[in-house]
PDB file of N, CA and C in Angstrom:
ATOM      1  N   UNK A   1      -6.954   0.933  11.591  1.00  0.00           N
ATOM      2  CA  UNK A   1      -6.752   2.325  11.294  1.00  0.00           C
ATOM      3  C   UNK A   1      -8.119   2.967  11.080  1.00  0.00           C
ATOM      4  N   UNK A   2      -8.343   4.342  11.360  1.00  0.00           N
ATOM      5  CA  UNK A   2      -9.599   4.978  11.326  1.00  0.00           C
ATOM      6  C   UNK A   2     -10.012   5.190   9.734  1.00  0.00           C
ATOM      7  N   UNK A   3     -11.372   4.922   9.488  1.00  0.00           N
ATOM      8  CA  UNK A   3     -11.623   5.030   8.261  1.00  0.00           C
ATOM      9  C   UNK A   3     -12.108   6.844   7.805  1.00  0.00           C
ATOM     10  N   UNK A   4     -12.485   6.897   6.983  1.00  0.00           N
ATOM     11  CA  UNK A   4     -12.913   7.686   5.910  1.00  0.00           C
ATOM     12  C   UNK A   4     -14.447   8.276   6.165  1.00  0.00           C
ATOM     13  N   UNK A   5     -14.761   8.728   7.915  1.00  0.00           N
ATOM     14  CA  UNK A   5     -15.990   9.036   8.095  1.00  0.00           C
ATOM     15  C   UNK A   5     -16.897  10.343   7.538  1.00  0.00           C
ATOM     16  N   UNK A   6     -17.573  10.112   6.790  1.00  0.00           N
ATOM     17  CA  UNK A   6     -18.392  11.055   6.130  1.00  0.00           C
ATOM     18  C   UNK A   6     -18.847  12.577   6.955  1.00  0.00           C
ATOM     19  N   UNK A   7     -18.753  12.342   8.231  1.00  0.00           N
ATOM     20  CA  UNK A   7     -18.928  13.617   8.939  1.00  0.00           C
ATOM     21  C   UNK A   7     -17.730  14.357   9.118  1.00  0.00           C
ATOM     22  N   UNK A   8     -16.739  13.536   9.058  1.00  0.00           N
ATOM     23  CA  UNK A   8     -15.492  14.441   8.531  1.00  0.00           C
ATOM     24  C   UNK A   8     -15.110  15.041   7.343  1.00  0.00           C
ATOM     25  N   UNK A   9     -16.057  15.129   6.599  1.00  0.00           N
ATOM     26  CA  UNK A   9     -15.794  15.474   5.212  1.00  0.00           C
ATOM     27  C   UNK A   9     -15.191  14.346   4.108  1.00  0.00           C
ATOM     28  N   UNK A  10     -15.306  12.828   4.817  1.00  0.00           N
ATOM     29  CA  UNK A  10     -14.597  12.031   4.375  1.00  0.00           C
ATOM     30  C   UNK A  10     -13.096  11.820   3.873  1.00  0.00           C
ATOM     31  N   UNK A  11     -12.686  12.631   4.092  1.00  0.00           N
ATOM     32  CA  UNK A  11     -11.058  13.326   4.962  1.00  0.00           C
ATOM     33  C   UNK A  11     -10.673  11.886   4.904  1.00  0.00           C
ATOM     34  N   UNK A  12      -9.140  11.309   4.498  1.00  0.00           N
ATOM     35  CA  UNK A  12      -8.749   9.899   5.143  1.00  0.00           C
ATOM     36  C   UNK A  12      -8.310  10.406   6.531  1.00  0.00           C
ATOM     37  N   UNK A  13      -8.210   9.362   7.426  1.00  0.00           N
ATOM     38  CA  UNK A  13      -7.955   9.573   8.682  1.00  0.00           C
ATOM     39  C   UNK A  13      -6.234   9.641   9.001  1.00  0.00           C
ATOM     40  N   UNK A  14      -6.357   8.230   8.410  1.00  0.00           N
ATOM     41  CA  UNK A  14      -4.670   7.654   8.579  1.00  0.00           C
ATOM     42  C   UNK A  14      -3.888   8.142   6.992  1.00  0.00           C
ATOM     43  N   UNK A  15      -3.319   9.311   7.218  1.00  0.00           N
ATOM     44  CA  UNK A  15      -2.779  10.010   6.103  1.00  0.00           C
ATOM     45  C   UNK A  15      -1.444  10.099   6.169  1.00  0.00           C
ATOM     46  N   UNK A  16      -0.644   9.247   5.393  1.00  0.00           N
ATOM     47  CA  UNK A  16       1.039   9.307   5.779  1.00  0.00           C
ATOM     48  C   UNK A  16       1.513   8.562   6.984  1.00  0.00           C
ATOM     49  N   UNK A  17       0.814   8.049   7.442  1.00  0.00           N
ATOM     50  CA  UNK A  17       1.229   7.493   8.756  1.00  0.00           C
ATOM     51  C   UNK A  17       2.561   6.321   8.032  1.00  0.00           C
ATOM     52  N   UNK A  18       3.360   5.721   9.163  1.00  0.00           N
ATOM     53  CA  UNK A  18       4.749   5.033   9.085  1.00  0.00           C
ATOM     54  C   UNK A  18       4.851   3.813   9.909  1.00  0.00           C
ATOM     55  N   UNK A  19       4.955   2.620  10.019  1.00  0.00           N
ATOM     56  CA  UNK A  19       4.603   1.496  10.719  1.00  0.00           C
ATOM     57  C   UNK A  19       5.442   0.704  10.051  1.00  0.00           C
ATOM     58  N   UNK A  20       7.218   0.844  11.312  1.00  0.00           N
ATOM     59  CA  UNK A  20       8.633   0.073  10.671  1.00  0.00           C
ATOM     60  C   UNK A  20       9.186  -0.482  11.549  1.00  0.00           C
ATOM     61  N   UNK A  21       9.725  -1.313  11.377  1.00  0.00           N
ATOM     62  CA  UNK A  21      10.784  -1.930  12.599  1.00  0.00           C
ATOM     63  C   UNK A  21      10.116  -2.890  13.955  1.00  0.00           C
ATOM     64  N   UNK A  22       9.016  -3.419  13.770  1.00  0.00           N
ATOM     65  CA  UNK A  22       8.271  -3.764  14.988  1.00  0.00           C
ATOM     66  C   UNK A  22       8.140  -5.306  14.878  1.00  0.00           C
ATOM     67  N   UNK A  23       7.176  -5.763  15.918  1.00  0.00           N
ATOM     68  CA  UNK A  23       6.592  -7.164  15.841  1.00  0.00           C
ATOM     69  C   UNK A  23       5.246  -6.852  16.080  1.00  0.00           C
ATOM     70  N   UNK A  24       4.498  -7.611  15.231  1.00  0.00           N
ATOM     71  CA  UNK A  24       2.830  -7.442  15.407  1.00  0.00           C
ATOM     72  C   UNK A  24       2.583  -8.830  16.051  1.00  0.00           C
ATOM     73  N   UNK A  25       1.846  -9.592  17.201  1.00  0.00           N
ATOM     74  CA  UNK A  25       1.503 -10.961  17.489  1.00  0.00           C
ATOM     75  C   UNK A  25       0.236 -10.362  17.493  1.00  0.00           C
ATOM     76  N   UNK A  26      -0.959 -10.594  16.674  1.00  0.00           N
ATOM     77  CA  UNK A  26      -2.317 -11.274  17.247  1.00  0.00           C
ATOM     78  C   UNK A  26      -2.757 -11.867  16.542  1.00  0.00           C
ATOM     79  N   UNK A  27      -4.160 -12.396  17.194  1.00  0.00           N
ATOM     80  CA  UNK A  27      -4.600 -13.853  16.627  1.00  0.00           C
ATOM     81  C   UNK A  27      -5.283 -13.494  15.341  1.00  0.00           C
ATOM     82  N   UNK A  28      -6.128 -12.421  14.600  1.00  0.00           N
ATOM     83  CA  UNK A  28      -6.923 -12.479  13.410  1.00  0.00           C
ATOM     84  C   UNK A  28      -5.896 -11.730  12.589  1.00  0.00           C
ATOM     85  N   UNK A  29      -6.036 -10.129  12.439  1.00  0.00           N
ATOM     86  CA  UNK A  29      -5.512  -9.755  11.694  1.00  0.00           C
ATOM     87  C   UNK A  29      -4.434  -8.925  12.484  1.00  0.00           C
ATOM     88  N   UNK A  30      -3.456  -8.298  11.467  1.00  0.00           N
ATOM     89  CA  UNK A  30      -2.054  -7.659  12.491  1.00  0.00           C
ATOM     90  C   UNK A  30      -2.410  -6.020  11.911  1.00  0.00           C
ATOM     91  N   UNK A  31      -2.695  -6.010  11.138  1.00  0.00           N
ATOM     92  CA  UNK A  31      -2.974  -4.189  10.462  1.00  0.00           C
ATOM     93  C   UNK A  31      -4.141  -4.087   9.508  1.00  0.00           C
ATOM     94  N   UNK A  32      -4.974  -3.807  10.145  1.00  0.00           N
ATOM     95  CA  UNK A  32      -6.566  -3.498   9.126  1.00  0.00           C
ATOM     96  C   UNK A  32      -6.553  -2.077   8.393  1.00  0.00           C
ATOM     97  N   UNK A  33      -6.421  -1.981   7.530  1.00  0.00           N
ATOM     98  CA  UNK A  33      -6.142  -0.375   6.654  1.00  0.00           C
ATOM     99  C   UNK A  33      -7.863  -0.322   5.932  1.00  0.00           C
ATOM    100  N   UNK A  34      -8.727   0.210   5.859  1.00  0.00           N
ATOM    101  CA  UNK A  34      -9.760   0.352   5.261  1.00  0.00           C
ATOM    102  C   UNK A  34      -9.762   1.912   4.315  1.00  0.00           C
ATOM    103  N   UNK A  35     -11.354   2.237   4.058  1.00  0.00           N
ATOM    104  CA  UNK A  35     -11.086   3.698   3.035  1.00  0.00           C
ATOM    105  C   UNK A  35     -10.262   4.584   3.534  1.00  0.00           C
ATOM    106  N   UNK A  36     -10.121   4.767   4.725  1.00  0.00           N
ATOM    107  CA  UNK A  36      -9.392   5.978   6.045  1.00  0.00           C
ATOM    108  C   UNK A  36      -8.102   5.714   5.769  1.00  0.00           C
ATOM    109  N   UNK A  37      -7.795   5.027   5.035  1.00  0.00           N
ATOM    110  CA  UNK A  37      -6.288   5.014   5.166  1.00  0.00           C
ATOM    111  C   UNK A  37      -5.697   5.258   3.697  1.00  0.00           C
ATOM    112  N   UNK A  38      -4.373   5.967   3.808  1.00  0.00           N
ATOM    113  CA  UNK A  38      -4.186   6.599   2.507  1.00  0.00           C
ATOM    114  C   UNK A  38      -2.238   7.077   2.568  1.00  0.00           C
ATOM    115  N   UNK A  39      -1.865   6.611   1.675  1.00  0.00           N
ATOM    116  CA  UNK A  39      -0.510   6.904   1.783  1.00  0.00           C
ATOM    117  C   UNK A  39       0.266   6.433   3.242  1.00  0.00           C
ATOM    118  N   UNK A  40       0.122   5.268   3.452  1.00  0.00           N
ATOM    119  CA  UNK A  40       0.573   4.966   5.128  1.00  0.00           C
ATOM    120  C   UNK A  40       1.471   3.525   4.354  1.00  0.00           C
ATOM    121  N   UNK A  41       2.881   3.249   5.052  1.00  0.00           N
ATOM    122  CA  UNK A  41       4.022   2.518   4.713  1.00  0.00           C
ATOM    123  C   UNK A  41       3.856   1.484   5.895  1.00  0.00           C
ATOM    124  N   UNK A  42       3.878   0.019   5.733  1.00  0.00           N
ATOM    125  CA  UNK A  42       4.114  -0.808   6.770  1.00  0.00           C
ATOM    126  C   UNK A  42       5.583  -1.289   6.271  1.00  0.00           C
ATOM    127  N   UNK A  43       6.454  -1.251   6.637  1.00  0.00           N
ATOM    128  CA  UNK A  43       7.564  -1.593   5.888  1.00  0.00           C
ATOM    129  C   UNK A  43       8.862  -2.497   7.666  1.00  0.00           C
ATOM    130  N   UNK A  44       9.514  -3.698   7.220  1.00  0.00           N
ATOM    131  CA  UNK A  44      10.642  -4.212   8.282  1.00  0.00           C
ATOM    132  C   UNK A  44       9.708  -4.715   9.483  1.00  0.00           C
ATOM    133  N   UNK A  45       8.559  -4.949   9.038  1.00  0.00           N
ATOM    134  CA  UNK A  45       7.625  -5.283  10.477  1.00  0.00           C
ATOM    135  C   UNK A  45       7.918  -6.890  10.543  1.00  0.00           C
ATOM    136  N   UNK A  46       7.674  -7.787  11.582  1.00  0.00           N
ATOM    137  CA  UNK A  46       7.762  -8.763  12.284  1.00  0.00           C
ATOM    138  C   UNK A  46       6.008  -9.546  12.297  1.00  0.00           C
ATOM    139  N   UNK A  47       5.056 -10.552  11.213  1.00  0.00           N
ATOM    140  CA  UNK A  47       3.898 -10.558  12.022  1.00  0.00           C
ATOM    141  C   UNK A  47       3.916 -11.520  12.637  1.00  0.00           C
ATOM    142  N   UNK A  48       2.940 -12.324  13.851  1.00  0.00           N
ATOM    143  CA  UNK A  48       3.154 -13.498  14.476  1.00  0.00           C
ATOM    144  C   UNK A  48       1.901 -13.680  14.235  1.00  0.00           C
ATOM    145  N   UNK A  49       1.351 -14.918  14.073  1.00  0.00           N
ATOM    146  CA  UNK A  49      -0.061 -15.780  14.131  1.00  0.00           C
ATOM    147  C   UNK A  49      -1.567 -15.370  14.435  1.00  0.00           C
ATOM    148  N   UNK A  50      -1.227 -14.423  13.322  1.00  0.00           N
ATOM    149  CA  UNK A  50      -2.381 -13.910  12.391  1.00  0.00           C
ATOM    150  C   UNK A  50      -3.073 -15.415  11.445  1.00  0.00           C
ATOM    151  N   UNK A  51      -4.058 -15.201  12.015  1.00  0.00           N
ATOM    152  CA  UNK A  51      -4.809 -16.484  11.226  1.00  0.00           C
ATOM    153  C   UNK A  51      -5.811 -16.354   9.702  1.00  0.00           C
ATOM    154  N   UNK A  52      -6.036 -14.808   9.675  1.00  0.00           N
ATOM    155  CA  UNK A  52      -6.757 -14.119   8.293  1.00  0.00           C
ATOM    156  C   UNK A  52      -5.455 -13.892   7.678  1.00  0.00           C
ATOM    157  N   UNK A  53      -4.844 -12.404   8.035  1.00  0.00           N
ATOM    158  CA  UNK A  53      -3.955 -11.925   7.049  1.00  0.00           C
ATOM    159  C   UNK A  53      -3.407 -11.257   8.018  1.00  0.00           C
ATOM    160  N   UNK A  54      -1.679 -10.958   7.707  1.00  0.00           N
ATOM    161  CA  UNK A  54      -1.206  -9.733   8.361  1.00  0.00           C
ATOM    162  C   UNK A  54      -1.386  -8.741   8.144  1.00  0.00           C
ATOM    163  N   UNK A  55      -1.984  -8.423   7.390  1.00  0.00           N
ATOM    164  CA  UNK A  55      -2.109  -6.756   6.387  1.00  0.00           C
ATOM    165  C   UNK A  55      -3.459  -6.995   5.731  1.00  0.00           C
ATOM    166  N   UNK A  56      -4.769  -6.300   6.359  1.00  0.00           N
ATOM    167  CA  UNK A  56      -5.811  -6.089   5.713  1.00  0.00           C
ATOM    168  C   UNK A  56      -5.617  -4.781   4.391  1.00  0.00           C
ATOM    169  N   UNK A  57      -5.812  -4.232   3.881  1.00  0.00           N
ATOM    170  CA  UNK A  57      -5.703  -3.345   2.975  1.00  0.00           C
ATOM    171  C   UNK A  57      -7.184  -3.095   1.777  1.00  0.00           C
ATOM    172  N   UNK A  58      -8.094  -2.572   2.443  1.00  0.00           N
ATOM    173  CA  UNK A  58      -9.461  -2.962   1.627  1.00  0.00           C
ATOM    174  C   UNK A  58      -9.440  -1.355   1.565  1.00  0.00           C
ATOM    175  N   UNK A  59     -10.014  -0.956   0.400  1.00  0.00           N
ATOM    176  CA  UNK A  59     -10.014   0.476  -0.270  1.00  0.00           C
ATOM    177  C   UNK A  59      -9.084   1.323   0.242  1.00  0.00           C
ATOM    178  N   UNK A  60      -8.062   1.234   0.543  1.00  0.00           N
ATOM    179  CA  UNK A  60      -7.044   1.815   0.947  1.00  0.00           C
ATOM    180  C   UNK A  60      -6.584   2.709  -0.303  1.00  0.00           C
ATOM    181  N   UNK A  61      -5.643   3.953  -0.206  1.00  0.00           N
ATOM    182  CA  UNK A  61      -5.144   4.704  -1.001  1.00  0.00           C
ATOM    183  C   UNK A  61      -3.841   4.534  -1.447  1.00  0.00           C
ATOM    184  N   UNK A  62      -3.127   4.197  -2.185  1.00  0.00           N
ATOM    185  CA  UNK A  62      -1.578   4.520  -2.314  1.00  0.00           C
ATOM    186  C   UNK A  62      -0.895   4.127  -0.929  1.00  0.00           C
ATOM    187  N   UNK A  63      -1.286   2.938  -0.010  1.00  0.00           N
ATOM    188  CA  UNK A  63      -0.882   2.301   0.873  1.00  0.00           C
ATOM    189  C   UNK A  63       0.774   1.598   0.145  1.00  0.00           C
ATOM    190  N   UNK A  64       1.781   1.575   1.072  1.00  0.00           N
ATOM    191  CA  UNK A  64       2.668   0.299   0.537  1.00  0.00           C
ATOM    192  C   UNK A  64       3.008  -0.281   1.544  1.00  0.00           C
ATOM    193  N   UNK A  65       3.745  -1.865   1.625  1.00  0.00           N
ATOM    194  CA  UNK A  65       4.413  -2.506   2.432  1.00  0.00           C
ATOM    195  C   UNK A  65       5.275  -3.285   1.982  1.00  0.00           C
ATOM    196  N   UNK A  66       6.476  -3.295   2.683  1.00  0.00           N
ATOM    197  CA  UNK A  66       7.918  -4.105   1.743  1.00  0.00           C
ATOM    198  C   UNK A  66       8.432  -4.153   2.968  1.00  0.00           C
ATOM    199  N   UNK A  67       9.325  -5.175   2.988  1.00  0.00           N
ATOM    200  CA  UNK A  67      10.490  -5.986   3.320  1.00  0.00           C
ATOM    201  C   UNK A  67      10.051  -6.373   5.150  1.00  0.00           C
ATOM    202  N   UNK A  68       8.636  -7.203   4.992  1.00  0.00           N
ATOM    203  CA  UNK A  68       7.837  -7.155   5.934  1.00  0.00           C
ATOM    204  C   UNK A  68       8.252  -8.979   6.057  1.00  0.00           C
ATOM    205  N   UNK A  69       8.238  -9.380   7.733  1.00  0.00           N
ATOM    206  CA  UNK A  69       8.947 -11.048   7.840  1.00  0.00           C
ATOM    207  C   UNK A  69       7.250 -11.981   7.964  1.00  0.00           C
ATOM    208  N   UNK A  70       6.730 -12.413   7.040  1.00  0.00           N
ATOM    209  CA  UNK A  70       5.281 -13.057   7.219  1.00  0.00           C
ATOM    210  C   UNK A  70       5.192 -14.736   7.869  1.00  0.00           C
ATOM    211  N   UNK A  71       7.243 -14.759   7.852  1.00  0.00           N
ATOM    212  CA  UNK A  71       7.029 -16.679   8.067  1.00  0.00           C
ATOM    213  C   UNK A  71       6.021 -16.748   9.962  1.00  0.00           C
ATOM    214  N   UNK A  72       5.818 -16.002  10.397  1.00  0.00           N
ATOM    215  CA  UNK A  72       5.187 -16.410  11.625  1.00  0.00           C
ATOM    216  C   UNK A  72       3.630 -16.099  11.593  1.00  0.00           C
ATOM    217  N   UNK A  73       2.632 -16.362  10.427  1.00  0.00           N
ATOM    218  CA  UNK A  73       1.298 -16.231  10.276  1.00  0.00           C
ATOM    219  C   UNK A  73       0.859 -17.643   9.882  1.00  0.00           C
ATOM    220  N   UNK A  74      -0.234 -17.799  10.613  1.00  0.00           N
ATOM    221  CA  UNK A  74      -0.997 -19.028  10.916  1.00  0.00           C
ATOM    222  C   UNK A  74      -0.687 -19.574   8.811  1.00  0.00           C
ATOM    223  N   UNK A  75      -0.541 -20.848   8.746  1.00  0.00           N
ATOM    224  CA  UNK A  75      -0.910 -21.356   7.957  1.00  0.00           C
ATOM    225  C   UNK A  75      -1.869 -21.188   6.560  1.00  0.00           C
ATOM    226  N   UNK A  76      -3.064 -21.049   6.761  1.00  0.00           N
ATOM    227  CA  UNK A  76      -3.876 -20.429   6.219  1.00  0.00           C
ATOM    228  C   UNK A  76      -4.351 -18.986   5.744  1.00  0.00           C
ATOM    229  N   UNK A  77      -3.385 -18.204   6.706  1.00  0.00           N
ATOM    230  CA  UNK A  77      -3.351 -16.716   6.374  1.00  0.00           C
ATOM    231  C   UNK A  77      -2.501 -16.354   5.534  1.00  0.00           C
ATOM    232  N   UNK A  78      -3.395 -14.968   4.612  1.00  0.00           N
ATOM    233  CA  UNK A  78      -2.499 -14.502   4.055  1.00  0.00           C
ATOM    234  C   UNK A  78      -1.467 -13.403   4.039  1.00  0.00           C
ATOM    235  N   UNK A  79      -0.509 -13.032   3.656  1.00  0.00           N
ATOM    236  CA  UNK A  79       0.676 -12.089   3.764  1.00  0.00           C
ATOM    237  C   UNK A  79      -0.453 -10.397   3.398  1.00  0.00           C
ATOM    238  N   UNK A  80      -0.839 -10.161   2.892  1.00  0.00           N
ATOM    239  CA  UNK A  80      -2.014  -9.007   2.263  1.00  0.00           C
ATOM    240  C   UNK A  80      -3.174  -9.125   1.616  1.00  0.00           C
ATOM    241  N   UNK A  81      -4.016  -8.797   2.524  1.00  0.00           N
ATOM    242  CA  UNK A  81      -5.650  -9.339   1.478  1.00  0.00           C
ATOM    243  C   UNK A  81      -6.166  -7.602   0.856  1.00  0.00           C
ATOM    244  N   UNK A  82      -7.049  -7.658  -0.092  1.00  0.00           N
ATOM    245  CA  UNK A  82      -7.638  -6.277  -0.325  1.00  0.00           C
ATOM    246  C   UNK A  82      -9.254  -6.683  -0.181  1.00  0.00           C
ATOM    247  N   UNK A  83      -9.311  -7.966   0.484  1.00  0.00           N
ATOM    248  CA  UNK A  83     -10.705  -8.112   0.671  1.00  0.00           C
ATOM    249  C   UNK A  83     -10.986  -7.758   1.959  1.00  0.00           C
ATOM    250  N   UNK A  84     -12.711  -7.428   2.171  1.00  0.00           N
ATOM    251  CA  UNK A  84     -12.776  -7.027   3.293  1.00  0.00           C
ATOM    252  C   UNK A  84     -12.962  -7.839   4.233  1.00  0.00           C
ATOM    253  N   UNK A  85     -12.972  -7.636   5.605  1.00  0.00           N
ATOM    254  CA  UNK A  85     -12.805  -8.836   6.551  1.00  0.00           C
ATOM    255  C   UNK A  85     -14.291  -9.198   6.834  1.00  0.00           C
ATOM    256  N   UNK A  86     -14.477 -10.752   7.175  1.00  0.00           N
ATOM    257  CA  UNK A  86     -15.371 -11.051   7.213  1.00  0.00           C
ATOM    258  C   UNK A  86     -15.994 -10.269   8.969  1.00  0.00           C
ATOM    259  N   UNK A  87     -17.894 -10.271   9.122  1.00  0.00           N
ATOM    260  CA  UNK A  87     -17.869  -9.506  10.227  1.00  0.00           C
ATOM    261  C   UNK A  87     -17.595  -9.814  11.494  1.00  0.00           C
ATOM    262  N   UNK A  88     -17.326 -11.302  11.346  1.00  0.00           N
ATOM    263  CA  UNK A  88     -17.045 -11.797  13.171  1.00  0.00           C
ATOM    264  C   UNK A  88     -15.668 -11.821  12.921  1.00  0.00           C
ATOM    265  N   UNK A  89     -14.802 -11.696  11.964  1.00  0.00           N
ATOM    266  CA  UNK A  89     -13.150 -11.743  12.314  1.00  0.00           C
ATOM    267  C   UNK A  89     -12.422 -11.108  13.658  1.00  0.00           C
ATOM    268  N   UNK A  90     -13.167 -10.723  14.124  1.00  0.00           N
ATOM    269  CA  UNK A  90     -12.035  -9.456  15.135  1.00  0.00           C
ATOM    270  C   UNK A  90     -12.248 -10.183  16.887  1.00  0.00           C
ATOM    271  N   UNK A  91     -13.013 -11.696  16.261  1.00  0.00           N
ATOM    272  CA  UNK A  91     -13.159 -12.145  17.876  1.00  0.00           C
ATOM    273  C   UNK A  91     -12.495 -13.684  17.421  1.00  0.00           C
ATOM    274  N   UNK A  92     -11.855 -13.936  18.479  1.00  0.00           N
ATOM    275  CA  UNK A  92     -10.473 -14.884  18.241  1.00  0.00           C
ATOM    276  C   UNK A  92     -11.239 -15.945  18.842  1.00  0.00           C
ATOM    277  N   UNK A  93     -10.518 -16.788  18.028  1.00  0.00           N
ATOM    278  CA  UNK A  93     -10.707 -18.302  18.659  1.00  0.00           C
ATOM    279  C   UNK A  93     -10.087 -19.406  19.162  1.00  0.00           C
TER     280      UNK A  93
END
């Protein structure tokens, strides 16, 4: 999701947005929410083999997510992190 860029007045980007009923499959993370994101619902989503987390959530605003299915994420990943992602995460292995 788009962050919180300072030439925008630092404005969140992703404001209210809605993300229900789906399947997410990829390999690192399934939804990265950073400062840009603010009041946005992941809610009834599906993730598949996410190996970090399905749900990044790092300075996010009044974000929520409920009744989300996590049994298909890699082992080691977690269901929601609020940490930030490490910088090579976004290239799969």
């Amino acid at each position: 999701m788009e962050w919180n860029d300072p030439a925008t007045g630092g404005l969140p980007a992703c404001d209210g947005c809605v993300i229900r009923d789906g399947t997410i499959s990829s390999c690192v993370i399934g939804i990265d929410m950073d400062e840009g994101t603010a009041r946005t619902s992941v809610q009834r989503v599906r993730f598949l083999s996410q190996t970090i987390a399905a749900i990044v959530d790092y300075l996010g605003i009044g974000n929520s997510y409920g009744s989300n299915d996590y049994a298909g994420i890699a082992p080691a990943a977690v269901p929601v992190s609020t940490s930030a992602p490490p910088n090579d995460v976004f290239t799969c292995r």
